[in-house]
C-alpha atoms as a PDB file:
ATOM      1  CA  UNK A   1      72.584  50.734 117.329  1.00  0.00           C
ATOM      2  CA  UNK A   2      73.317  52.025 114.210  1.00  0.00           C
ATOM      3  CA  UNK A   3      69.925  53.412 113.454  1.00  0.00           C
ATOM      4  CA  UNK A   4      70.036  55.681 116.597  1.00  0.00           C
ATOM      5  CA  UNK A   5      73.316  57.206 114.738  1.00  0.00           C
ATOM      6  CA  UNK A   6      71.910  58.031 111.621  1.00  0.00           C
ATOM      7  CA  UNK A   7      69.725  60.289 113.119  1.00  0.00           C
ATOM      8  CA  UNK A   8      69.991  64.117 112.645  1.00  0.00           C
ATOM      9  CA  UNK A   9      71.407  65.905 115.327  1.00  0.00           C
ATOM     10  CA  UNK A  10      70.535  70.018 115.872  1.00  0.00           C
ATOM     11  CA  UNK A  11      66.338  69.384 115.084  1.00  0.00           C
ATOM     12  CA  UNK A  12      63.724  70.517 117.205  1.00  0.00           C
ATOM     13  CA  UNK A  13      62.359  68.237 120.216  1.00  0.00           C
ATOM     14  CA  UNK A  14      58.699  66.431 119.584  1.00  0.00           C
ATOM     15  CA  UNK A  15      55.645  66.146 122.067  1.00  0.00           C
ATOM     16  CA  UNK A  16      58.302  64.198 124.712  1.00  0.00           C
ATOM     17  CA  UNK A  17      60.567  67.108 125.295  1.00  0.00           C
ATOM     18  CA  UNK A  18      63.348  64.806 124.301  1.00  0.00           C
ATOM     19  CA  UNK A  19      65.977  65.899 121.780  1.00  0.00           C
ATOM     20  CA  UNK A  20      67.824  63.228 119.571  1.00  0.00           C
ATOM     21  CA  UNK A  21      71.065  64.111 121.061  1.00  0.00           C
ATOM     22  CA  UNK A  22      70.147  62.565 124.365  1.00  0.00           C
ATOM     23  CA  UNK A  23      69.595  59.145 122.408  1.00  0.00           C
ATOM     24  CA  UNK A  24      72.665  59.675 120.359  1.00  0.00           C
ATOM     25  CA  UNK A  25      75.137  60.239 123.155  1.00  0.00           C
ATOM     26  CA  UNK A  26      73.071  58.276 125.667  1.00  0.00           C
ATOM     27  CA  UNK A  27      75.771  55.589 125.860  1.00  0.00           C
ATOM     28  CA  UNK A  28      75.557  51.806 125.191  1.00  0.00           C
ATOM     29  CA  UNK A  29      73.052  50.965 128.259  1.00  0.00           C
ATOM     30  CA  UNK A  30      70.645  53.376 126.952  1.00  0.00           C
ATOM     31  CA  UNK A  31      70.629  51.539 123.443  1.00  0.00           C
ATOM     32  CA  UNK A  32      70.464  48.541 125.252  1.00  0.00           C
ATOM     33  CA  UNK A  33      67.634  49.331 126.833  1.00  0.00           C
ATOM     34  CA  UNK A  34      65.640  50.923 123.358  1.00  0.00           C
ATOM     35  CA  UNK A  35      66.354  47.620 121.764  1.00  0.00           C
ATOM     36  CA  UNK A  36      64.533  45.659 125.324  1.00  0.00           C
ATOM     37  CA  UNK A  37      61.510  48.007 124.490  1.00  0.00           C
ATOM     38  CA  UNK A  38      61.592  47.730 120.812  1.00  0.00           C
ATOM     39  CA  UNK A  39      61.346  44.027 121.418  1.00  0.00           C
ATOM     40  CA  UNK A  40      58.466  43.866 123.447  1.00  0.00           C
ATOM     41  CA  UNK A  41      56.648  46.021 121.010  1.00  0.00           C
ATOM     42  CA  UNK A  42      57.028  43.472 118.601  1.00  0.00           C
ATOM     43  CA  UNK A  43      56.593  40.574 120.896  1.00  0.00           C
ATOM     44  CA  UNK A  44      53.323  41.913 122.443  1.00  0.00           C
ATOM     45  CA  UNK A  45      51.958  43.641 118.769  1.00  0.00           C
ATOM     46  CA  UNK A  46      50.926  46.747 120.760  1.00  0.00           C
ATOM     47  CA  UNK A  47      53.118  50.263 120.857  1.00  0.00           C
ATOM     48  CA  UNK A  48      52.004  52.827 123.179  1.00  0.00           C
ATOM     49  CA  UNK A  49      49.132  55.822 121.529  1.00  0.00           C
ATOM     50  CA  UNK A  50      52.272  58.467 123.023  1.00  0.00           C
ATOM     51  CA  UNK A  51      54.443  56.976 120.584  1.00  0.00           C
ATOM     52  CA  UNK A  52      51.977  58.119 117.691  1.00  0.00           C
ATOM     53  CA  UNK A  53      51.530  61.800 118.621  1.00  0.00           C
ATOM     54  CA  UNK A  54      53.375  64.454 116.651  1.00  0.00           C
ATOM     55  CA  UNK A  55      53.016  68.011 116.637  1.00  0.00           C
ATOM     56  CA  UNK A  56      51.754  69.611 113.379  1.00  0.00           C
ATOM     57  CA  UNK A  57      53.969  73.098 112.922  1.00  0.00           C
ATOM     58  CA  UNK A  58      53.266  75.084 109.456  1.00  0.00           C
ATOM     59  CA  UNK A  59      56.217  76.644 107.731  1.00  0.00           C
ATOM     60  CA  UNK A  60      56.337  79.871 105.142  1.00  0.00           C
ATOM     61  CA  UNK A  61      57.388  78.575 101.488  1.00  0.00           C
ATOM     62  CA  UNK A  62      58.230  82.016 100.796  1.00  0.00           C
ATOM     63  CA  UNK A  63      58.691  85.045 103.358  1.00  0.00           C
ATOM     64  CA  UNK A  64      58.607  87.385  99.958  1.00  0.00           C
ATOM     65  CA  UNK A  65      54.655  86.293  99.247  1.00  0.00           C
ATOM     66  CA  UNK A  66      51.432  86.183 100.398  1.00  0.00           C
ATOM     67  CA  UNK A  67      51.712  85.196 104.284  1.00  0.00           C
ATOM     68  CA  UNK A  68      47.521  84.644 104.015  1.00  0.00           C
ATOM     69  CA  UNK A  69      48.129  82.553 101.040  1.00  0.00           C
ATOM     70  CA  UNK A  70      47.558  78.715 102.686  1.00  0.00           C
ATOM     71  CA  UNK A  71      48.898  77.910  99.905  1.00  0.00           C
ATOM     72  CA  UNK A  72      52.704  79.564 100.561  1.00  0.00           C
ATOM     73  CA  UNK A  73      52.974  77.343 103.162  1.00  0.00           C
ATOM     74  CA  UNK A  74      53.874  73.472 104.544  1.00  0.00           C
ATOM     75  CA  UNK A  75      53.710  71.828 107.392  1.00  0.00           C
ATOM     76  CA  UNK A  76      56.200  69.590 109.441  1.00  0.00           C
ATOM     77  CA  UNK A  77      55.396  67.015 112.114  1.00  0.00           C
ATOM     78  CA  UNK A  78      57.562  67.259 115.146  1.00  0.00           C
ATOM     79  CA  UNK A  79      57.601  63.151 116.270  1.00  0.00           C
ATOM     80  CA  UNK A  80      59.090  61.443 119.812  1.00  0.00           C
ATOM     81  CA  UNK A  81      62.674  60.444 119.078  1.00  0.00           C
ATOM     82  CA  UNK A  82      62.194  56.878 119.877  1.00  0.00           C
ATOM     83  CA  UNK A  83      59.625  56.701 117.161  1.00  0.00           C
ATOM     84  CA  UNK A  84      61.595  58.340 114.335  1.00  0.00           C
ATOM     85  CA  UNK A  85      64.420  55.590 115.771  1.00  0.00           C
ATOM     86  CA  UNK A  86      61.678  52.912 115.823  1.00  0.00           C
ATOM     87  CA  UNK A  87      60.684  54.034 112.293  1.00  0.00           C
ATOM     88  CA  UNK A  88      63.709  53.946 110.847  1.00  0.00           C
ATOM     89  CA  UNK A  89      64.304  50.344 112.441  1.00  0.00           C
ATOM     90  CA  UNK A  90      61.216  49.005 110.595  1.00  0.00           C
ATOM     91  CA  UNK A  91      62.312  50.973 107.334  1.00  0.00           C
ATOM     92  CA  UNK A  92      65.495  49.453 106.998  1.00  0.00           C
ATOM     93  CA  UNK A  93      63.718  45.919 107.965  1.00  0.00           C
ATOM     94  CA  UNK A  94      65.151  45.587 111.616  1.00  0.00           C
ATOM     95  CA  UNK A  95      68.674  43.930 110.478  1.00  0.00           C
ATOM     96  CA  UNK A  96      70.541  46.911 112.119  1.00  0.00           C
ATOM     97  CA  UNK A  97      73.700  46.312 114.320  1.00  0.00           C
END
């Protein structure tokens, strides 16, 4: 599954625990087995409320200013690694080999 590939490698873990390496050297059973679930997620219109949770983490703009500024800062969301493969299955349309 090329979207599981395309996938950075080295990034911090969401609310699962899991880290995108696991999916990325999982093998081809493992892939196998994202593309069953994917499936019924489409089949059955319903994905899970898990898959939807993210982890809200602020980050300093600049280390040099104002640390009370809210402004000097931006936030990331730390998201499951099946959803960011998921997501990027339904960005690129689903015709992925």
């Amino acid at each position: 599954m090329l979207a599981v590939h395309k996938q950075k490698r080295g990034k911090a873990a969401g609310p699962d625990g899991i880290h995108m390496e696991a999916f990325i050297y999982g093998g081809q059973r493992l892939k196998l087995y994202l593309s069953i679930l994917f499936n019924l997620f489409l089949l059955h219109g319903y994905v899970p409320d898990v898959f939807c949770q993210s982890i809200i983490i602020p980050l300093v703009k600049y280390k040099s200013g104002d640390l009370s500024d809210v402004n000097n800062y931006r936030a990331i969301a730390l998201v499951n690694s099946v959803s960011k493969i998921l997501e990027t299955l339904l960005l690129w349309g689903g015709a992925v080999a």
